[in-house]
N, C-alpha and C. Protein backbone atom coordinates (compact mmCIF):
# COMPACT_ATOMS: atom_id res chain seq x y z
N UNK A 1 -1.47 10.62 30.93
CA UNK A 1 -0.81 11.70 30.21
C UNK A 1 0.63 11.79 30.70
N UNK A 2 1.66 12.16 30.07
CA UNK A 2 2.74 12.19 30.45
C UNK A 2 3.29 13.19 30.31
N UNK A 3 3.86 14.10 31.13
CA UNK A 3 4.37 15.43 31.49
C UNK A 3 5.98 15.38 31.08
N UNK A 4 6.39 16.30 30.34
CA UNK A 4 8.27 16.95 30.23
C UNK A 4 8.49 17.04 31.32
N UNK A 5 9.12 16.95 32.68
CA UNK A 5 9.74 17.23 33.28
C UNK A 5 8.88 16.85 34.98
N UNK A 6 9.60 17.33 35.83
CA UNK A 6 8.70 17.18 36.85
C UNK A 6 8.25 18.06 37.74
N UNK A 7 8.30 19.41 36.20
CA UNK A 7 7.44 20.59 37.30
C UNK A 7 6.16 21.25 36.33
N UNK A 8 5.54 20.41 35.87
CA UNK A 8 4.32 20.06 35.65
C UNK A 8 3.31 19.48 36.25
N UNK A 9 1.98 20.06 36.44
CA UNK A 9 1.10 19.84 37.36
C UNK A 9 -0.27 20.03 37.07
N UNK A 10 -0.99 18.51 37.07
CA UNK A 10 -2.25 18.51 36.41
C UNK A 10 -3.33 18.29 37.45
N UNK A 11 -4.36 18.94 37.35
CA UNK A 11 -5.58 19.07 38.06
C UNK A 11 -6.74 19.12 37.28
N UNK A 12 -7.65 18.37 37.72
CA UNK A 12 -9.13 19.06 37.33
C UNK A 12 -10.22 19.79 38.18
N UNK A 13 -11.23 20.13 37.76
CA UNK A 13 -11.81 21.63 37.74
C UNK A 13 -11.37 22.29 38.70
N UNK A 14 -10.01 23.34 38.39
CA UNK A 14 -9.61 24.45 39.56
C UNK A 14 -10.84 25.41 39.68
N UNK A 15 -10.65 26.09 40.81
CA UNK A 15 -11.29 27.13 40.74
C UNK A 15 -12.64 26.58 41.16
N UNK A 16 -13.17 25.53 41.66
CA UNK A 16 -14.12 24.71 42.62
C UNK A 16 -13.58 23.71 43.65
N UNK A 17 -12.70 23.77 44.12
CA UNK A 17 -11.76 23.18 45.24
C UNK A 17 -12.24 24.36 46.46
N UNK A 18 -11.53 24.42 47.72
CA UNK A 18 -11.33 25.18 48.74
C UNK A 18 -10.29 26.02 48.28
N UNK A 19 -10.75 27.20 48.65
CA UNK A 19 -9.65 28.24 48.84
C UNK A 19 -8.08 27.90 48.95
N UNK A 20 -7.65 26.99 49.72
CA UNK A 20 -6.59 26.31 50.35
C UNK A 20 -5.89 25.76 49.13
N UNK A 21 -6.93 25.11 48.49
CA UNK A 21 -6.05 24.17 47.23
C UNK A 21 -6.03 25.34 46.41
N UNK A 22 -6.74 26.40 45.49
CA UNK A 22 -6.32 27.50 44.90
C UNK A 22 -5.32 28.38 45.47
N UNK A 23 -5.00 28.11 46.44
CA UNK A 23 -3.99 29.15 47.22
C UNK A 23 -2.31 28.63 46.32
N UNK A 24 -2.22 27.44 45.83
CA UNK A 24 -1.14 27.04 45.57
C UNK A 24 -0.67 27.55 44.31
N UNK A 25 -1.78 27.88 43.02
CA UNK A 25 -1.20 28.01 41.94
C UNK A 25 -1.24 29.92 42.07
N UNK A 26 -2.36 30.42 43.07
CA UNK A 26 -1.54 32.03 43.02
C UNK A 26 -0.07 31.85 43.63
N UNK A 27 0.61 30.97 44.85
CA UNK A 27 1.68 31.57 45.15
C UNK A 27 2.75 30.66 44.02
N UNK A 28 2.68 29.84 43.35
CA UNK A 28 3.16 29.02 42.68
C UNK A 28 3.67 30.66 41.78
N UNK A 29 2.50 31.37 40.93
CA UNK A 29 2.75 32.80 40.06
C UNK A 29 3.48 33.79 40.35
N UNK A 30 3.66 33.46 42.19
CA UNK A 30 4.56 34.28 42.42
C UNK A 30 5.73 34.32 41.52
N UNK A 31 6.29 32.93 42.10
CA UNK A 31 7.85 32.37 41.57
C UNK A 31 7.77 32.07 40.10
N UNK A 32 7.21 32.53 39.39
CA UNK A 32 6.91 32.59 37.87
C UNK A 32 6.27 31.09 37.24
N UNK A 33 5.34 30.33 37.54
CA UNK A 33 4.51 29.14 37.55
C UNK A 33 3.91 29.83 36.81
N UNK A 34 3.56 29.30 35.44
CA UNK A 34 2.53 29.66 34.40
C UNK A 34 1.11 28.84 34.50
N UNK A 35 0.01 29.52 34.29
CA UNK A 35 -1.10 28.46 35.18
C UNK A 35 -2.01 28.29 33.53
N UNK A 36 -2.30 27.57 33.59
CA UNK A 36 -3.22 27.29 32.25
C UNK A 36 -4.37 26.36 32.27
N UNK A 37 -5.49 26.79 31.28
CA UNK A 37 -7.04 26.46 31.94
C UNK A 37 -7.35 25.86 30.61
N UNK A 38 -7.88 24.28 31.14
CA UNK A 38 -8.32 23.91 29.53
C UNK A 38 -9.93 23.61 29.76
N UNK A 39 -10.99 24.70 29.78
CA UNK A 39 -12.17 24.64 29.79
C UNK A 39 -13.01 25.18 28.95
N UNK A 40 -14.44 24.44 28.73
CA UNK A 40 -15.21 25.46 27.82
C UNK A 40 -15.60 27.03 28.26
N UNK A 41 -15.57 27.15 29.74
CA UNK A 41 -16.13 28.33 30.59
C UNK A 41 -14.78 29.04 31.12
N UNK A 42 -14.48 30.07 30.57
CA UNK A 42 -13.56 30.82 31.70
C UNK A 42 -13.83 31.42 32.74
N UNK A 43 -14.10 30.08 33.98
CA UNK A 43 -14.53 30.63 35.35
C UNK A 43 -13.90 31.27 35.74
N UNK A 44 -14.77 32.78 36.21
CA UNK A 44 -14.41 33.88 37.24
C UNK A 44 -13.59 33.83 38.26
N UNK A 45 -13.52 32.72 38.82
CA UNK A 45 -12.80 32.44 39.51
C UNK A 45 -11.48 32.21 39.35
N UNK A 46 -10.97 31.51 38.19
CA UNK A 46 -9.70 31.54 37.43
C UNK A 46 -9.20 32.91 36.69
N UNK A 47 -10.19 33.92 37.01
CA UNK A 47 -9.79 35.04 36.06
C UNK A 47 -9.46 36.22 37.07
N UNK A 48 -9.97 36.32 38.35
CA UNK A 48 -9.58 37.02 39.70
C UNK A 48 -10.17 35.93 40.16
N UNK A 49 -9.48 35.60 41.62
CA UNK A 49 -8.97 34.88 42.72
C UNK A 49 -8.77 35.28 43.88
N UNK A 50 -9.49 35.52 45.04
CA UNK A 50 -9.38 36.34 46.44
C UNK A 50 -8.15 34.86 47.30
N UNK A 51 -7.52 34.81 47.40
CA UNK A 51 -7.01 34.24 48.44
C UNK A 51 -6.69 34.68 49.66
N UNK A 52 -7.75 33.93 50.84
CA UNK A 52 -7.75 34.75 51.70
C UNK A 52 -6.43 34.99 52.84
N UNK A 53 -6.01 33.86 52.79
CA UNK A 53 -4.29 34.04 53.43
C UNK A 53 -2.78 34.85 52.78
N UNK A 54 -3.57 35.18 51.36
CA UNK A 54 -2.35 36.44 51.59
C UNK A 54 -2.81 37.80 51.15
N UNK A 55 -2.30 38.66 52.11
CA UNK A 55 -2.97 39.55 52.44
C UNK A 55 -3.35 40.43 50.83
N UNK A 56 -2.22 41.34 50.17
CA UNK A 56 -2.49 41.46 48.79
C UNK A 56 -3.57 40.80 48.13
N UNK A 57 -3.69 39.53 47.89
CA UNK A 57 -4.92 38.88 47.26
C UNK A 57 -6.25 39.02 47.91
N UNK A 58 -6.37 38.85 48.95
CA UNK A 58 -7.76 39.02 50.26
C UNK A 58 -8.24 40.24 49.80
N UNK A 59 -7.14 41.67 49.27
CA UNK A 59 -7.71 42.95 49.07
C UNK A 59 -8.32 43.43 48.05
N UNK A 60 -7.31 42.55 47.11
CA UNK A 60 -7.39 43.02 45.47
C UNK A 60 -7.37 41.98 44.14
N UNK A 61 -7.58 40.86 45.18
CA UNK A 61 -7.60 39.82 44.03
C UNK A 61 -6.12 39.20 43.68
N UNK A 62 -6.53 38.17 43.46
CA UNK A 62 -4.96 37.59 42.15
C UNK A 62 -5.74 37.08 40.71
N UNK A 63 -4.80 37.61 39.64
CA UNK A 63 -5.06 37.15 38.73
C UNK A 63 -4.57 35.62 38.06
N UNK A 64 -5.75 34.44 38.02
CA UNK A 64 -4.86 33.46 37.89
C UNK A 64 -4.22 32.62 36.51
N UNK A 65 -5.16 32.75 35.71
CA UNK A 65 -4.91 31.72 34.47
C UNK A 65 -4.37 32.86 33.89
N UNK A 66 -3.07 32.10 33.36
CA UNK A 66 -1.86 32.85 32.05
C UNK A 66 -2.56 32.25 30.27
N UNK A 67 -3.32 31.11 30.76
CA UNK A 67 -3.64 30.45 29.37
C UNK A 67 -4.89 30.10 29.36
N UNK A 68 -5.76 30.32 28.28
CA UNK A 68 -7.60 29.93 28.46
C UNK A 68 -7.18 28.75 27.19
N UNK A 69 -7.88 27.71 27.04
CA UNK A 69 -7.85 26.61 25.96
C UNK A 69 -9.36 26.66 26.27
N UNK A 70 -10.48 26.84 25.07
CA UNK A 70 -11.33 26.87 25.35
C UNK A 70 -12.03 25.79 24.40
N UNK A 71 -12.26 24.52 24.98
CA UNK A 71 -12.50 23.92 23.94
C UNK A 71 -13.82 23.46 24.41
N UNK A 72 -14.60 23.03 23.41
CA UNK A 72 -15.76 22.57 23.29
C UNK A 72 -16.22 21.64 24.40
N UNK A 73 -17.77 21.86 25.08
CA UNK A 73 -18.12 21.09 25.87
C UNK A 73 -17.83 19.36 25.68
N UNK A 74 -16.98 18.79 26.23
CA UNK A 74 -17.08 17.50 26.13
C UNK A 74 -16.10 16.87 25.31
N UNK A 75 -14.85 18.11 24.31
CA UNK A 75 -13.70 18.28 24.06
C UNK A 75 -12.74 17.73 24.67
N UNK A 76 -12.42 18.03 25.73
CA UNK A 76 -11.48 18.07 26.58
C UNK A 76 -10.43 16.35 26.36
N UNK A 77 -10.89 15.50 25.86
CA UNK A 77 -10.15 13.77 25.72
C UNK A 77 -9.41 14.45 24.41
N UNK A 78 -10.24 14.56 23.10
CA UNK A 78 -9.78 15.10 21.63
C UNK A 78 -8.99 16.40 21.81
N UNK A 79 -8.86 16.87 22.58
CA UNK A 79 -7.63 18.20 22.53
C UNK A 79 -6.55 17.69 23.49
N UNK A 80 -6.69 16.61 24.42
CA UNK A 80 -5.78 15.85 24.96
C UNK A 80 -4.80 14.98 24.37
N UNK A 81 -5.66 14.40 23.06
CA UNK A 81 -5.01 13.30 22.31
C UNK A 81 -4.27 14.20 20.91
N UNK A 82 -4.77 15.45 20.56
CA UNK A 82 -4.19 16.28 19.44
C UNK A 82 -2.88 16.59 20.17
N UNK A 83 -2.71 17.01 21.91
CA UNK A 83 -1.74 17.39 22.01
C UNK A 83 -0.61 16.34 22.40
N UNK A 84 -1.06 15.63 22.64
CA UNK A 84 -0.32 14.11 22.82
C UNK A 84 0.02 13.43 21.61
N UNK A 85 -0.17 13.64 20.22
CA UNK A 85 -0.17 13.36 19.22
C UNK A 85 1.20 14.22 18.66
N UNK A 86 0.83 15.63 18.78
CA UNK A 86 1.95 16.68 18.60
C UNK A 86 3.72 16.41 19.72
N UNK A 87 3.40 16.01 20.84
CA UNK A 87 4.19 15.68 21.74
C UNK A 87 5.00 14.54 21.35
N UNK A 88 4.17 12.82 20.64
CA UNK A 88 4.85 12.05 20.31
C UNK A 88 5.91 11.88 19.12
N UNK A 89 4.77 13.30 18.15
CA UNK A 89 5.41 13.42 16.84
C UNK A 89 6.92 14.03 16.63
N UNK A 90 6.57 15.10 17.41
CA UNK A 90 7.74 15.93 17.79
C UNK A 90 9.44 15.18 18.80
N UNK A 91 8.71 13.92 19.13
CA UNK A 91 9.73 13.56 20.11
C UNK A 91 9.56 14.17 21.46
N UNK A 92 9.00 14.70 21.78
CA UNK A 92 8.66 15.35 22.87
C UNK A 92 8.45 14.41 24.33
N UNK A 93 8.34 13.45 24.32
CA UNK A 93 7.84 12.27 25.14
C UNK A 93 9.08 11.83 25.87
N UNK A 94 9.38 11.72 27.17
CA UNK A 94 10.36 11.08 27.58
C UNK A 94 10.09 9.77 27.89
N UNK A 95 11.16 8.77 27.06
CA UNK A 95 10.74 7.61 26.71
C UNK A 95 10.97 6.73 27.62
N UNK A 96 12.19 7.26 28.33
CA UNK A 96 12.82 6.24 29.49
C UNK A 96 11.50 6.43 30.54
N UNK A 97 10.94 7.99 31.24
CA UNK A 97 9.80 7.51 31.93
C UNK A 97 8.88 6.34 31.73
N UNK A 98 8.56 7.37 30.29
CA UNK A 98 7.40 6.04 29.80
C UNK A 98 7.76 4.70 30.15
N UNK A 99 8.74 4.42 29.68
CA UNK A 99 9.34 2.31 29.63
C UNK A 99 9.39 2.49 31.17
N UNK A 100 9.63 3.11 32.01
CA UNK A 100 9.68 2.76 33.53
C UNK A 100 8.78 2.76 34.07
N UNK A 101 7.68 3.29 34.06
CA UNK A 101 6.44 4.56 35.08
C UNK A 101 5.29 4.03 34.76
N UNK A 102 5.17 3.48 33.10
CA UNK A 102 3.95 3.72 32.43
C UNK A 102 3.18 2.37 32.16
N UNK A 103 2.08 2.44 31.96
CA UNK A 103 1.31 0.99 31.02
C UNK A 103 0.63 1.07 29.92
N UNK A 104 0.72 0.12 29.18
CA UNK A 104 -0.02 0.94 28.16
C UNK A 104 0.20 1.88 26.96
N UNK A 105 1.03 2.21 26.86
CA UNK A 105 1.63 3.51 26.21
C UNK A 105 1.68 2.85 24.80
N UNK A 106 2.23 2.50 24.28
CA UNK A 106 2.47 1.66 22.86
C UNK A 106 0.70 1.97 22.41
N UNK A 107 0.25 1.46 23.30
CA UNK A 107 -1.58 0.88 22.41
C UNK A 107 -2.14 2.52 22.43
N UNK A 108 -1.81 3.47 23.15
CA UNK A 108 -2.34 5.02 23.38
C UNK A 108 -1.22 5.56 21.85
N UNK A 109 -0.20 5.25 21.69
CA UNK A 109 0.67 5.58 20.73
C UNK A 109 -0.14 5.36 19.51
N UNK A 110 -0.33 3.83 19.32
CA UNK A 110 -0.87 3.73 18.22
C UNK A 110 -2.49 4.15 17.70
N UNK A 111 -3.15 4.65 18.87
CA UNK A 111 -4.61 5.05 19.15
C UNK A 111 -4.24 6.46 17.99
N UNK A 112 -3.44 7.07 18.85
CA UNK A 112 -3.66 8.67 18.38
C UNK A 112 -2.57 8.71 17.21
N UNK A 113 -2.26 7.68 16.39
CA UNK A 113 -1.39 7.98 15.25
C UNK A 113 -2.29 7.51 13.79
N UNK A 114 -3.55 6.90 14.76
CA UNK A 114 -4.59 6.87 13.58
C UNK A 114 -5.53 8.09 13.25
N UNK A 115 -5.45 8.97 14.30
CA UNK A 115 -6.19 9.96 14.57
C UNK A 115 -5.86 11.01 14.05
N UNK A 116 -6.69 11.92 13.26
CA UNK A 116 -6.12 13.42 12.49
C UNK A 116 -6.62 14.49 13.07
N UNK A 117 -5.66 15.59 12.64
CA UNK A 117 -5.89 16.58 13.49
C UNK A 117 -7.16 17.06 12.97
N UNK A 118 -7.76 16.98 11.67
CA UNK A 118 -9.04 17.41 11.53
C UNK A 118 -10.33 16.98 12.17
N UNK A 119 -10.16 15.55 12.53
CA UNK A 119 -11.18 14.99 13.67
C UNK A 119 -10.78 15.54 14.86
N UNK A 120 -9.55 15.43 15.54
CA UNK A 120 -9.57 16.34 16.75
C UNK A 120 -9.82 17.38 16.90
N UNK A 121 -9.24 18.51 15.95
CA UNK A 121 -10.50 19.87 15.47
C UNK A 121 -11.73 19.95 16.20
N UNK A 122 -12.23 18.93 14.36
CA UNK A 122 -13.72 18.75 15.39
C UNK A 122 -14.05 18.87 16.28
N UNK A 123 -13.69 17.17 17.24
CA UNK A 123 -14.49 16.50 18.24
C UNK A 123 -13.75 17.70 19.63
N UNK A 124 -12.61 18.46 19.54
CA UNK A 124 -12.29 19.52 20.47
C UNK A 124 -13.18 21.00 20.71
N UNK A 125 -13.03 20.96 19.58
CA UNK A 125 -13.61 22.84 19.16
C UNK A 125 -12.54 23.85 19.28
N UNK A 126 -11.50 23.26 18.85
CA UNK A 126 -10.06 24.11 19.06
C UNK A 126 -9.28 23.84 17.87
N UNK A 127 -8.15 24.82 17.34
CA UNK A 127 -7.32 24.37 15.94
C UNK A 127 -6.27 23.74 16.47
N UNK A 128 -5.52 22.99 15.37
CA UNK A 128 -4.42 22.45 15.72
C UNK A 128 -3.09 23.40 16.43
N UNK A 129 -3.25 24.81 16.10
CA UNK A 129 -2.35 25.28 16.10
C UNK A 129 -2.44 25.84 17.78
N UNK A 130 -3.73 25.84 18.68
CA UNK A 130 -3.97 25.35 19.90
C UNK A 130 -3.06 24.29 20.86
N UNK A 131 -3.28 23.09 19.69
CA UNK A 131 -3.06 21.94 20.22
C UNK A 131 -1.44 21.54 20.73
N UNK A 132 -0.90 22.78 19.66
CA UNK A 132 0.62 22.45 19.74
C UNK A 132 1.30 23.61 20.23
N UNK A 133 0.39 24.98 20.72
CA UNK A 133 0.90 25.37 21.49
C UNK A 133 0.99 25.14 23.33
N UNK A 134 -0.35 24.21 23.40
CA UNK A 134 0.02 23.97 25.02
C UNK A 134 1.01 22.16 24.63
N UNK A 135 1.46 21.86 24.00
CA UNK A 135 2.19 20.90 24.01
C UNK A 135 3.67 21.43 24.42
N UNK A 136 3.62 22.67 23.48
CA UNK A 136 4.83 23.85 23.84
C UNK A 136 5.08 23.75 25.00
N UNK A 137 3.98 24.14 25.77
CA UNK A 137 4.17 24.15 27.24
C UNK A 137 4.42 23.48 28.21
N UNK A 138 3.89 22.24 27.60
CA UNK A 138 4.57 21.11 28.41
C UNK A 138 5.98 21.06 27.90
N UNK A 139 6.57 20.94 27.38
CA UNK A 139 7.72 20.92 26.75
C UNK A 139 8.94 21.55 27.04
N UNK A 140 8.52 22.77 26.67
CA UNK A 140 9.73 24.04 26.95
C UNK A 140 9.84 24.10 28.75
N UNK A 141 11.47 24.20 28.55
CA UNK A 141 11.75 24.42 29.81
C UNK A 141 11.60 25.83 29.89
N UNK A 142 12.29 25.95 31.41
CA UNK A 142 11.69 27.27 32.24
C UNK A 142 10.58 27.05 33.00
N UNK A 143 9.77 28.24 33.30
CA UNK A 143 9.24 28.01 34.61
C UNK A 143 8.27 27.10 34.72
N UNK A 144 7.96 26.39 36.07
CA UNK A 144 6.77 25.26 35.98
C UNK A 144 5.74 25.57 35.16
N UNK A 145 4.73 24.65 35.10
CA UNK A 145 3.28 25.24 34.61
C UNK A 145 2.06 24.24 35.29
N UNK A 146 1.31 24.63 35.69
CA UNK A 146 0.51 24.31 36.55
C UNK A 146 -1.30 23.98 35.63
N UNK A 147 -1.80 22.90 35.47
CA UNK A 147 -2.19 22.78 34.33
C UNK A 147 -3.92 22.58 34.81
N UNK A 148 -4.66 23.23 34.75
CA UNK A 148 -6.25 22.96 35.36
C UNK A 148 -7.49 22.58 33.94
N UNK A 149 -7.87 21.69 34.09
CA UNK A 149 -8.91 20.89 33.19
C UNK A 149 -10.66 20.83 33.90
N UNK A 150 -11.48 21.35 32.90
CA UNK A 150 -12.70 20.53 33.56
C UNK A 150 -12.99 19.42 32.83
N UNK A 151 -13.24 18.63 33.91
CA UNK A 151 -13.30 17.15 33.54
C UNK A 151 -14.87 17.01 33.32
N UNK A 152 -15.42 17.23 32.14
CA UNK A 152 -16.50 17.04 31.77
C UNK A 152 -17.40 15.66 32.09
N UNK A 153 -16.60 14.83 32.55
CA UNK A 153 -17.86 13.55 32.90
C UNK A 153 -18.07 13.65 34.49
N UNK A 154 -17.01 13.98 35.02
CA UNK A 154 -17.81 13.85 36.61
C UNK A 154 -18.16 15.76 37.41
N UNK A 155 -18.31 16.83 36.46
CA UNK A 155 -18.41 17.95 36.82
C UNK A 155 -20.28 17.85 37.02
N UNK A 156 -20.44 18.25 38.34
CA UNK A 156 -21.96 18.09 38.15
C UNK A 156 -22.41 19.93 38.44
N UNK A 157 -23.67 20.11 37.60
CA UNK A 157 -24.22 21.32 37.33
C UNK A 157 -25.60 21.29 37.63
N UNK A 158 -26.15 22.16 38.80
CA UNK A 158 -27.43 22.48 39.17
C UNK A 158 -28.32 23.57 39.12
């Protein structure tokens, strides 16, 4: 995936890490870091957040996700490629990274330019108009954004 800028920041499943690694995107909110959650479940944990090293949060919580994307179990590739679709269409893509950084890119280009937003719909469980607002976000400057995914193939549930 390829990020606008370089204060974009992708993770999967926040909010099941250590305390330590969630500690980054509450103080990240301090300094105005927009945090955004692309899962079927809006874990509790992403919705209040005890962090126990600063003191305020340890008492009363932090509130963490600014954005819920709630897309369908097993979604998560098809709302990736709608918004990567919206990103290439738009020009949105910085090309010089790409030609420097990247592999591949041309054959992912031409993947998702066969692809419609009504199958990504679908196979997401989200509208297009979803799709192109967290593209927004990657996009628009101003403050970072800090980006948390559950990665539906290796999340295990007991």
């Amino acid at each position: 995936m390829v990020w606008h800028g370089p204060d974009r920041f992708f993770r999967r499943e926040p909010g099941q890490r250590p305390a330590r690694h969630d500690e980054i995107p509450a103080r990240g909110q301090e300094l105005g870091t927009k945090v955004v959650l692309v899962n079927p479940y809006f874990e509790p944990g992403m919705k209040r957040y005890w962090v126990p090293s600063t003191l305020g949060s340890a008492l009363f919580g932090t509130d963490i996700a600014d954005y819920w994307f709630a897309v369908s179990q097993g979604g998560d590739i098809a709302f990736l490629y709608g918004v990567l679709k919206v990103l290439v269409t738009n020009g949105w893509v910085d090309e010089d990274f790409v030609s420097n950084h990247t592999g591949g890119f041309d054959e992912l280009r031409s993947r998702i330019s066969h692809l419609t937003f009504t199958e990504l719909e679908a196979q997401s469980g989200v509208d297009r108009a979803a799709m192109e607002e967290f593209a927004g976000l990657i996009h628009a400057p101003g403050p970072p954004c800090w980006f948390g995914a559950w990665a539906s193939r290796n999340t295990r549930w007991r």
